[in-house]
C-alpha atoms as a PDB file:
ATOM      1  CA  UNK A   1       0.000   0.000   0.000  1.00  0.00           C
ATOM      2  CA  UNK A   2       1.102   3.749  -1.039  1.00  0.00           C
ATOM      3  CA  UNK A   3       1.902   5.660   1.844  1.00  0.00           C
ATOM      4  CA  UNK A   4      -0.700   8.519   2.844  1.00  0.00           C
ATOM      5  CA  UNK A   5       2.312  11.076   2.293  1.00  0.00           C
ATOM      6  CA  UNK A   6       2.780  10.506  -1.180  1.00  0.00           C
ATOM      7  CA  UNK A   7       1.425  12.461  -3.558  1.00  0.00           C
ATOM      8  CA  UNK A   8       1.631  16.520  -5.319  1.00  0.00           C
ATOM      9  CA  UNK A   9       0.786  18.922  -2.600  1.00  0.00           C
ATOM     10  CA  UNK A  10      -0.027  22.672  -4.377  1.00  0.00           C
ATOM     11  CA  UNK A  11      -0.003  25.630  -1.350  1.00  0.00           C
ATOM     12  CA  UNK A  12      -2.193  28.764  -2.067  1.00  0.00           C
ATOM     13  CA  UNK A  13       0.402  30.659   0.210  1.00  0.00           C
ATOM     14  CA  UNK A  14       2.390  33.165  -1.938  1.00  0.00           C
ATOM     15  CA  UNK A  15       5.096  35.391  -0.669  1.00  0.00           C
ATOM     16  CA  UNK A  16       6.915  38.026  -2.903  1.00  0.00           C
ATOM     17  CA  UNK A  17       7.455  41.896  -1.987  1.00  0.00           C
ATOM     18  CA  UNK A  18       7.520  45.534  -4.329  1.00  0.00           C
ATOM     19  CA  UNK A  19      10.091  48.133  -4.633  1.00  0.00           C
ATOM     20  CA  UNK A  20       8.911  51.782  -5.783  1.00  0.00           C
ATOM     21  CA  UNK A  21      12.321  53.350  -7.288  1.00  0.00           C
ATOM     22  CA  UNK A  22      10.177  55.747  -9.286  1.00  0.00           C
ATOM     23  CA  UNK A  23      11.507  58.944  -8.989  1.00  0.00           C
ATOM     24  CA  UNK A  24       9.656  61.341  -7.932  1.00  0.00           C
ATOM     25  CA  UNK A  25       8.287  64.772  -9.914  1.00  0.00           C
ATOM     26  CA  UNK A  26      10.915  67.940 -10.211  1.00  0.00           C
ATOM     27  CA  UNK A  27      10.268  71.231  -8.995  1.00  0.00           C
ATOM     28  CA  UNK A  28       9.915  73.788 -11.496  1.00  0.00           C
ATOM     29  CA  UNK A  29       9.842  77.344 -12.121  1.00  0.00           C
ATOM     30  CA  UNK A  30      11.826  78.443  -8.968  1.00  0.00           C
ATOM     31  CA  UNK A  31      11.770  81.634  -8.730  1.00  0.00           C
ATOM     32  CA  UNK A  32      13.066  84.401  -5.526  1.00  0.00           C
ATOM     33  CA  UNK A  33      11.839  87.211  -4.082  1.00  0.00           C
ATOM     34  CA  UNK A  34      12.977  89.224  -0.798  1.00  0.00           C
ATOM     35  CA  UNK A  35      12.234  91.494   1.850  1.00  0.00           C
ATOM     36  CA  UNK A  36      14.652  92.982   3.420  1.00  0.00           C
ATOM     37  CA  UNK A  37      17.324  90.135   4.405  1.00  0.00           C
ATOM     38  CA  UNK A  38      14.282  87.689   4.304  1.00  0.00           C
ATOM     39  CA  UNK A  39      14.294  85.339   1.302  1.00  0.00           C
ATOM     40  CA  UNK A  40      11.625  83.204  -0.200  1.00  0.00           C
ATOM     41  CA  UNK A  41      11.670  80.807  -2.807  1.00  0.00           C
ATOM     42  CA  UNK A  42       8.772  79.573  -4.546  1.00  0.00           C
ATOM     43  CA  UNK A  43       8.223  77.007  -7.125  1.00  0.00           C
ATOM     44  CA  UNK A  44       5.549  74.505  -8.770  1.00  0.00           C
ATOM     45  CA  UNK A  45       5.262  71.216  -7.643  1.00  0.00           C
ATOM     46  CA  UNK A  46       2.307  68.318  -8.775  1.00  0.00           C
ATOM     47  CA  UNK A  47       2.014  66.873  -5.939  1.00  0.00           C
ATOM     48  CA  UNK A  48       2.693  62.827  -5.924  1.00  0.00           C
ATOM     49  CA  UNK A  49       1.054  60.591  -3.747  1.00  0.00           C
ATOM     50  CA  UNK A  50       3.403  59.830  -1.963  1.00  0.00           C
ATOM     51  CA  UNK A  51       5.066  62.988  -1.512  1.00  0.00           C
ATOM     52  CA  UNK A  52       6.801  63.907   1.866  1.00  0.00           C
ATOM     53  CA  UNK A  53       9.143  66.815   1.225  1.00  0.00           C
ATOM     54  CA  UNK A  54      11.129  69.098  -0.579  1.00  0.00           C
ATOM     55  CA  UNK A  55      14.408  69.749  -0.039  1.00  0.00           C
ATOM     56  CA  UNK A  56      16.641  72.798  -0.446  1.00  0.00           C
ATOM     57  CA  UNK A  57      20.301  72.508  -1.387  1.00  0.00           C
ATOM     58  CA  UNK A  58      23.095  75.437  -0.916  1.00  0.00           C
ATOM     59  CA  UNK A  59      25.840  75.968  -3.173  1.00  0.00           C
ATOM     60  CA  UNK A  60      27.636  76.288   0.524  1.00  0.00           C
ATOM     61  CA  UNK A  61      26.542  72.630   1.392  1.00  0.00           C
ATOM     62  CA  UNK A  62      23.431  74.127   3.477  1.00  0.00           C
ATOM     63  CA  UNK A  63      20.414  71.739   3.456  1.00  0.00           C
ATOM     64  CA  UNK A  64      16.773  73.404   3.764  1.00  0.00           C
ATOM     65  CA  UNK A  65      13.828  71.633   3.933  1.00  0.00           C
ATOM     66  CA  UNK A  66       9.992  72.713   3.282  1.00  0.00           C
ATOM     67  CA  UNK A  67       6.387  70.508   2.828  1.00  0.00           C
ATOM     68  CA  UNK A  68       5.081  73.708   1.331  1.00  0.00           C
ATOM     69  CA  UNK A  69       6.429  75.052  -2.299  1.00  0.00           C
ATOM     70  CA  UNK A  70       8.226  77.936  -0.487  1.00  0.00           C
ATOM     71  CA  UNK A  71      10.891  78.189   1.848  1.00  0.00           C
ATOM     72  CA  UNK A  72      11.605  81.853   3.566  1.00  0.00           C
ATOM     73  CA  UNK A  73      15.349  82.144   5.144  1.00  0.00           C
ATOM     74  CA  UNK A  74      18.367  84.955   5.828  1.00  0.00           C
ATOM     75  CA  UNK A  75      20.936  84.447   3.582  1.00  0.00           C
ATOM     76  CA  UNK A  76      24.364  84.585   5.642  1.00  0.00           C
ATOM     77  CA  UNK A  77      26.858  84.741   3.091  1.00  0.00           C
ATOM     78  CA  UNK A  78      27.213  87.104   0.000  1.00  0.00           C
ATOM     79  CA  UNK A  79      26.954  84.328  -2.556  1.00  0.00           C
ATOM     80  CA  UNK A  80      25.054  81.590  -2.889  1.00  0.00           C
ATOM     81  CA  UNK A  81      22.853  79.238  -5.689  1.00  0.00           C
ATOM     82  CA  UNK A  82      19.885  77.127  -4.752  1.00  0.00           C
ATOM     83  CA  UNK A  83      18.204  73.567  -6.043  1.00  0.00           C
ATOM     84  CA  UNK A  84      15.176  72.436  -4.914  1.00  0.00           C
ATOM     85  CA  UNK A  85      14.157  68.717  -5.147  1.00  0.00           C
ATOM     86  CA  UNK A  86      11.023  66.679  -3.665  1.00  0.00           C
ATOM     87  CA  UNK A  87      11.477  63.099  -1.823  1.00  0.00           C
ATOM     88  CA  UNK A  88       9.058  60.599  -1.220  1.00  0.00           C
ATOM     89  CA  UNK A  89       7.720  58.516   1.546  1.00  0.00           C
ATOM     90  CA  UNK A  90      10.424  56.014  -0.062  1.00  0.00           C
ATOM     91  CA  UNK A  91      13.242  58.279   0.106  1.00  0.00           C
ATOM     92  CA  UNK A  92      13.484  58.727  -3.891  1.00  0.00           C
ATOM     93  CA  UNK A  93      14.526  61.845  -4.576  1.00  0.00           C
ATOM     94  CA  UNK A  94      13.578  64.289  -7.840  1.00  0.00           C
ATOM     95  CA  UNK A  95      16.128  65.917 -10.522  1.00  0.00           C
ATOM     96  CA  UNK A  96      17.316  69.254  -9.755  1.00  0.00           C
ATOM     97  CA  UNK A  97      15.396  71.979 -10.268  1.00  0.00           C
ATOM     98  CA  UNK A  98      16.314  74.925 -12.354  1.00  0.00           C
ATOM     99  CA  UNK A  99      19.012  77.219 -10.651  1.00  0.00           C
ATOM    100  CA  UNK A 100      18.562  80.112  -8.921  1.00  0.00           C
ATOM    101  CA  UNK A 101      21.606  82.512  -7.715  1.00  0.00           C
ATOM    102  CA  UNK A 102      21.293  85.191  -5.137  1.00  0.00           C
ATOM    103  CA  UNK A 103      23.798  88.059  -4.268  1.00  0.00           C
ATOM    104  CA  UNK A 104      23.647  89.708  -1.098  1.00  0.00           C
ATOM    105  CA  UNK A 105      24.763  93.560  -2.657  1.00  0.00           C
ATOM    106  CA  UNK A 106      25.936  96.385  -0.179  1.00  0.00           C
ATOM    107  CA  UNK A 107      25.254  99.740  -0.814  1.00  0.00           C
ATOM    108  CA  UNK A 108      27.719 100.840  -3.180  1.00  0.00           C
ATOM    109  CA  UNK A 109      29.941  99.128  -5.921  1.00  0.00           C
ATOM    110  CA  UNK A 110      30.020  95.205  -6.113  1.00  0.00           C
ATOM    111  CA  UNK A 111      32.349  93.031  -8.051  1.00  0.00           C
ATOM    112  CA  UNK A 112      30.369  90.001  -9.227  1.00  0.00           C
ATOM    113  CA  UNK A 113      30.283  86.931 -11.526  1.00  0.00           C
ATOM    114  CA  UNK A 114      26.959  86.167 -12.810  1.00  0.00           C
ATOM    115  CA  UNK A 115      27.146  82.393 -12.572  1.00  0.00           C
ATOM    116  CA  UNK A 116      23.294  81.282 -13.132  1.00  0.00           C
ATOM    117  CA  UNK A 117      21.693  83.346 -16.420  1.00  0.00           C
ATOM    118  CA  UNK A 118      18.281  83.280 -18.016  1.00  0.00           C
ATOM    119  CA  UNK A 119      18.334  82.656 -21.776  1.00  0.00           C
ATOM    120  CA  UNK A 120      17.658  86.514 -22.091  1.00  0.00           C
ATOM    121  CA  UNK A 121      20.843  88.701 -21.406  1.00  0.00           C
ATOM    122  CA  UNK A 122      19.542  91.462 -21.456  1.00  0.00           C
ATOM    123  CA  UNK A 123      20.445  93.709 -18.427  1.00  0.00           C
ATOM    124  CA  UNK A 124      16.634  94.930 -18.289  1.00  0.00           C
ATOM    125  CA  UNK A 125      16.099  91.200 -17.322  1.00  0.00           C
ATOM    126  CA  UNK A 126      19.347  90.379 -15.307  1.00  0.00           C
ATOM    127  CA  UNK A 127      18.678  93.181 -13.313  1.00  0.00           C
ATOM    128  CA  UNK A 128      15.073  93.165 -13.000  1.00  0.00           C
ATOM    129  CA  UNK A 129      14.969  92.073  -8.880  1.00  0.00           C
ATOM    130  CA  UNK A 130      16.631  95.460  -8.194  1.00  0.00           C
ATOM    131  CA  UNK A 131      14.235  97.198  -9.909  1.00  0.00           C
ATOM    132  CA  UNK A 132      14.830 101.297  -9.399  1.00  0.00           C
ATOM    133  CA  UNK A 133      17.499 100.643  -6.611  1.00  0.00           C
ATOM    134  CA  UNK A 134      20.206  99.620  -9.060  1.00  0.00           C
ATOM    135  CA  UNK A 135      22.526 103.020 -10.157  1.00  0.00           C
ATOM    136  CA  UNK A 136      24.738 101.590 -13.130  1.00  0.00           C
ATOM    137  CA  UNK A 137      26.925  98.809 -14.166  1.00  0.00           C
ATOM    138  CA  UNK A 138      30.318  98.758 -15.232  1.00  0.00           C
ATOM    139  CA  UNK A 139      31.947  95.644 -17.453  1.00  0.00           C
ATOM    140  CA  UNK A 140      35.417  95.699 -19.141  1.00  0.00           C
ATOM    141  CA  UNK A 141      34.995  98.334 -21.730  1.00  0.00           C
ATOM    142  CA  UNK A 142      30.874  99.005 -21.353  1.00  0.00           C
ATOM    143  CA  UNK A 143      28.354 100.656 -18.950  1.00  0.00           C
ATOM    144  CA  UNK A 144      25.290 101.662 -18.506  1.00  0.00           C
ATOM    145  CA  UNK A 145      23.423 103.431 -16.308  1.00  0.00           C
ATOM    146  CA  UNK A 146      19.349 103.706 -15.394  1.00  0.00           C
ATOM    147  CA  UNK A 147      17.611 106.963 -16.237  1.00  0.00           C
ATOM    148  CA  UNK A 148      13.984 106.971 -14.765  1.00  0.00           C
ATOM    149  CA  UNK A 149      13.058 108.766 -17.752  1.00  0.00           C
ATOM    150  CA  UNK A 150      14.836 106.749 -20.549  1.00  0.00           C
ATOM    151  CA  UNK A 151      15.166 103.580 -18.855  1.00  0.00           C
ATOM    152  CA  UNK A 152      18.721 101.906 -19.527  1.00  0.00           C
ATOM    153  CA  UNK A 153      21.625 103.991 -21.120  1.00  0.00           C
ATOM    154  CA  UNK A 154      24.981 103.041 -22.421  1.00  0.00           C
ATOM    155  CA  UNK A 155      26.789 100.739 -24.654  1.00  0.00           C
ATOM    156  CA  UNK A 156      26.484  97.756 -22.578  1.00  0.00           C
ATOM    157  CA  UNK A 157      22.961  95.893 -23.476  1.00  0.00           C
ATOM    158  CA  UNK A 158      23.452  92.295 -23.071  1.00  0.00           C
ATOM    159  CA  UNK A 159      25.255  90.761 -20.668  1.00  0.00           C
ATOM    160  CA  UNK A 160      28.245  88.275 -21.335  1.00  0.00           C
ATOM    161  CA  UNK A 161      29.057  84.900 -19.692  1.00  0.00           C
ATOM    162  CA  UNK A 162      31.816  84.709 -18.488  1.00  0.00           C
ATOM    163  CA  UNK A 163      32.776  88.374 -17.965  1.00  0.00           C
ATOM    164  CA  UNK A 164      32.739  90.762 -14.667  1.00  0.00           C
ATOM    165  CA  UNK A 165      30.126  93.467 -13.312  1.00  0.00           C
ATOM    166  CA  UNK A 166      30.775  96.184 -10.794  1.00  0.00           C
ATOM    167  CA  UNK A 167      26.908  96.881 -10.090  1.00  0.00           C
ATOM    168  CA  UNK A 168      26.112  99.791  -7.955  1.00  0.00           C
ATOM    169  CA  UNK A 169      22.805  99.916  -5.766  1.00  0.00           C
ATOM    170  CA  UNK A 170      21.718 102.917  -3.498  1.00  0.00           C
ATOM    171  CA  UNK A 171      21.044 100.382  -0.849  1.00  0.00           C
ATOM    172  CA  UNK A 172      21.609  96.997   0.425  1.00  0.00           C
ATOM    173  CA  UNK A 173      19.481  94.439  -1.989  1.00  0.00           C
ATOM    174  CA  UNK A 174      19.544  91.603  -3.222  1.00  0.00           C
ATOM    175  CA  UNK A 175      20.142  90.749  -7.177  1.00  0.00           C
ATOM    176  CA  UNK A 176      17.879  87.263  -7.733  1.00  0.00           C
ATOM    177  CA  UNK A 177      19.031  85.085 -11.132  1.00  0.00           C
ATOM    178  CA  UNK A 178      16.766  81.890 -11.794  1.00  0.00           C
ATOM    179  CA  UNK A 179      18.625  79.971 -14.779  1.00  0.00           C
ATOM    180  CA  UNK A 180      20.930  77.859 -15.622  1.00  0.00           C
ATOM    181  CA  UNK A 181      24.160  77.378 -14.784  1.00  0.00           C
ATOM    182  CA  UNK A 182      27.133  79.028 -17.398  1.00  0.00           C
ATOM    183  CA  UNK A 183      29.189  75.634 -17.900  1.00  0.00           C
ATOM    184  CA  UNK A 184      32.620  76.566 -16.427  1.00  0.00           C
ATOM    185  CA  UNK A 185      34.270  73.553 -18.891  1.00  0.00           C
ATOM    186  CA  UNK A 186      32.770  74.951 -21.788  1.00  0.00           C
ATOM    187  CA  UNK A 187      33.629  78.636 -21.106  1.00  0.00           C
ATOM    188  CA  UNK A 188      36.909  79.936 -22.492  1.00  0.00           C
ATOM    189  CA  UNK A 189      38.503  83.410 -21.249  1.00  0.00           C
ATOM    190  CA  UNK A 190      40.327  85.107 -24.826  1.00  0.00           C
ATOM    191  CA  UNK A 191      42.675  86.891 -22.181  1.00  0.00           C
ATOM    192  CA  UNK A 192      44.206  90.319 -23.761  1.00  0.00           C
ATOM    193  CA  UNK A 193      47.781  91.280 -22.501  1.00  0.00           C
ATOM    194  CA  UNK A 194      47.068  93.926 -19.460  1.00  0.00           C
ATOM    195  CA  UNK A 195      43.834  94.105 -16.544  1.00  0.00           C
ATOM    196  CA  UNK A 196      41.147  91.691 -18.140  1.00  0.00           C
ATOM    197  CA  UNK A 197      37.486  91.940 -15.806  1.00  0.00           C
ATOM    198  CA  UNK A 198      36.116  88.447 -15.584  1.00  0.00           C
ATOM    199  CA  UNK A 199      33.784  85.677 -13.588  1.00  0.00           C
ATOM    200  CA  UNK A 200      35.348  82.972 -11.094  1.00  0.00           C
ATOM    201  CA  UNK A 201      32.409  80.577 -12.409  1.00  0.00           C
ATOM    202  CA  UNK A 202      33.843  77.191 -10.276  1.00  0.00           C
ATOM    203  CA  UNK A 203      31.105  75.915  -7.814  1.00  0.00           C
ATOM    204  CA  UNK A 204      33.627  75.846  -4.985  1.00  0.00           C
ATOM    205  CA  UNK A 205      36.435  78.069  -3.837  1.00  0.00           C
ATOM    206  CA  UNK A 206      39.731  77.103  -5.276  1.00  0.00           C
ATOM    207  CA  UNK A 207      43.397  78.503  -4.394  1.00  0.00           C
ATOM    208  CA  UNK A 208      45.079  81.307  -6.694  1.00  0.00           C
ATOM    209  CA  UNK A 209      47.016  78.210  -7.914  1.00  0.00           C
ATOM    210  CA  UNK A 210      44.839  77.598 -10.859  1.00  0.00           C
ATOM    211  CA  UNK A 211      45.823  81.127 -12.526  1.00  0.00           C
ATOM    212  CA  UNK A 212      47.882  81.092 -15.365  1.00  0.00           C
ATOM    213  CA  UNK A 213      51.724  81.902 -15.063  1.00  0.00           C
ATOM    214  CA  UNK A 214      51.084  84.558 -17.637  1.00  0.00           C
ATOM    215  CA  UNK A 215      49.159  86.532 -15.082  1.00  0.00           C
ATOM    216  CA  UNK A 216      50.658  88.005 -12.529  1.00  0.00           C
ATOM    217  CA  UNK A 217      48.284  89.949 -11.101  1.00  0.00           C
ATOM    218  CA  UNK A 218      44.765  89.864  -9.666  1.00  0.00           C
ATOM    219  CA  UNK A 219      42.291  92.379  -7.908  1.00  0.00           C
ATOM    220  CA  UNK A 220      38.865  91.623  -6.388  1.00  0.00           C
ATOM    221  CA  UNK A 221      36.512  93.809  -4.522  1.00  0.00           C
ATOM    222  CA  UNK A 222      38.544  95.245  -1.791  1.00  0.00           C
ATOM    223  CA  UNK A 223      41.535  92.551  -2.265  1.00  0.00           C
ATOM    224  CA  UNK A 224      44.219  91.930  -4.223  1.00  0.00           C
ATOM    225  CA  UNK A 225      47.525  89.721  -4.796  1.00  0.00           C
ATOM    226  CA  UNK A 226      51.021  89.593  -7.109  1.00  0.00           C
ATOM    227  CA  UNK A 227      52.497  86.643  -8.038  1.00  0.00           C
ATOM    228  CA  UNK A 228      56.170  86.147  -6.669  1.00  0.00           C
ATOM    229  CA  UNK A 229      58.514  83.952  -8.567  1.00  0.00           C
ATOM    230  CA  UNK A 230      60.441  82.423  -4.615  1.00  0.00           C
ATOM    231  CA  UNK A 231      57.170  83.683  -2.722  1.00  0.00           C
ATOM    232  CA  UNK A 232      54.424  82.506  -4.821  1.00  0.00           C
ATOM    233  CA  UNK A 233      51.158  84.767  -4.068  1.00  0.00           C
ATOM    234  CA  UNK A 234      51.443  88.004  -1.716  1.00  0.00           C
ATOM    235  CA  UNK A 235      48.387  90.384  -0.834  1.00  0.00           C
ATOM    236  CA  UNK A 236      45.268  89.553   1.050  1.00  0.00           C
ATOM    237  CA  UNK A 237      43.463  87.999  -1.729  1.00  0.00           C
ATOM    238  CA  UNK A 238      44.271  84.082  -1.452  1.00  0.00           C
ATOM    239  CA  UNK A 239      41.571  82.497  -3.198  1.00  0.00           C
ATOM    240  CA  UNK A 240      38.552  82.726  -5.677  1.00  0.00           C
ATOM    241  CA  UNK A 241      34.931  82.088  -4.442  1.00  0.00           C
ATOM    242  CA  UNK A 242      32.011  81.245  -6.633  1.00  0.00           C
ATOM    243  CA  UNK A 243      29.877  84.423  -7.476  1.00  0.00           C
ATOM    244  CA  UNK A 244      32.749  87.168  -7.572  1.00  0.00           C
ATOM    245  CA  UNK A 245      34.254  89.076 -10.342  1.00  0.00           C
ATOM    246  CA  UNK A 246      37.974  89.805 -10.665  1.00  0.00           C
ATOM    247  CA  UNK A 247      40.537  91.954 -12.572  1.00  0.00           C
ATOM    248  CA  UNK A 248      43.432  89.420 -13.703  1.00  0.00           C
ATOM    249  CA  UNK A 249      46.618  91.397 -15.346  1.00  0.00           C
ATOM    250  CA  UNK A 250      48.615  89.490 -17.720  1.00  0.00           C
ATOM    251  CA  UNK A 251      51.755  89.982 -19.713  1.00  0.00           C
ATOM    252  CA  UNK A 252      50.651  88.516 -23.274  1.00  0.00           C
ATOM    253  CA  UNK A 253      46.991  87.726 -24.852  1.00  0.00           C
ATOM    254  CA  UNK A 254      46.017  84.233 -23.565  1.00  0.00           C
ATOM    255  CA  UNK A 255      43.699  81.856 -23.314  1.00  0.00           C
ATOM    256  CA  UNK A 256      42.238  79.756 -20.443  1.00  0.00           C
ATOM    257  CA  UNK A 257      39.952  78.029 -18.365  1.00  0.00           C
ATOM    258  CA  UNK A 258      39.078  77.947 -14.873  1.00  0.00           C
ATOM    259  CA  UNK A 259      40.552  74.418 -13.767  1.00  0.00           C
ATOM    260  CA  UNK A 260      37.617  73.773 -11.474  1.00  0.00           C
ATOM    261  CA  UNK A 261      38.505  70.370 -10.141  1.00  0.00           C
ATOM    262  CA  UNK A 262      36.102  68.039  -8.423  1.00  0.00           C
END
């Protein structure tokens, strides 16, 4: 006789688990606004169903985070650029958001970089967040300067990636850029022999190293440095920061890039 144990036994128990690795929707149109030293950024968001949070990055490595599609904060450095990305319940994370840049301007003349740009240069638009509170601004070679009357005057119109800006407000304000970052790799300086007024457009602060040997000299707002063949660099300028503009002096017409590095 068969044994009772023999035989095809089929269970209706059924094990398996689900992974969501679905990433979740991007911010868009970030855009800044201030008041006073207050900032708030706002963007569109559809929300996902399983949405939990956005989260605000720094160029400076600063980590903000929001369930609404704003964020209000006091800037505490002079330069910065902002992302903004929403996570899930899962922990996916979105793509970056568009860029947005913000510099903190004194009253008076500032030396910038304009490292975030619309796709319309024209000052009207890169200047727009100042509104009447902006005075002039000076590039190598152009200016211009707002008449209430005649709105902007002068031969500089557009503005050009790559190249420095003295901008001079009345008052402390902030200038607000949503954009896209200028491509430091792609961007190549056509360096004439004497003071040349250009962007530091690395995303981190690099050592005076990276200048050419060809240039000997270089002046920022308030600081500057010369090259010493046994000394190496003297003056109270010792590095370049994201954001900042600079006057570099060299002794033939070259050409280079920033060597930004990791």
């Amino acid at each position: 006789l068969a044994s009772m144990d023999e035989g095809v036994f089929i269970s209706d128990v059924v094990s398996g688990y689900s992974v969501d690795n679905i990433h979740p929707t991007t911010p868009s149109d970030l855009l800044g606004t201030h008041l006073d030293n207050d900032l708030t950024l706002q963007w569109n968001y559809n929300m996902d169903m399983d949405f939990n949070y956005h989260e605000i990055k720094s160029l400076l490595d600063v980590t903000r985070y929001s369930t609404e599609n704003q964020v209000t904060f006091t800037p505490e450095e002079s330069y910065d650029e902002y992302t903004v990305n929403s996570v899930d319940i899962n922990d996916n994370i979105s793509e970056n958001s568009d860029k947005i840049s913000v510099h903190n301007l004194h009253y008076g003349a500032n030396l910038v970089g304009l490292n975030v740009l619309p796709d319309n240069l024209n000052i009207s638009i890169i200047l727009e967040s100042l509104e009447s509170n902006i005075n002039s601004i000076i590039g190598e070679g152009v200016a211009a300067s707002l008449n209430p009357t005649l709105g902007w005057i002068g031969s500089l119109t557009n503005i050009s990636p790559g190249g420095g800006y003295w901008i001079r407000v009345d008052s402390d304000d902030m200038l607000i850029l949503p954009g896209e970052s200028v491509d430091c790799g792609e961007l190549n300086f056509n360096l004439n022999e004497g003071a040349n007024l250009i962007s530091y457009c690395c995303e981190q602060s690099m050592p005076l190293d990276i200048i050419p040997e060809d240039c000997s000299e270089i002046v920022g707002e308030g600081a500057a440095s010369t090259f010493n063949p046994v000394l190496g660099w003297i003056g109270n300028l010792q590095e370049l920061n994201p954001g900042k503009g600079y006057w570099l002096k060299c002794s033939d017409q070259i050409q280079m890039q920033w060597e930004c590095g990791e």
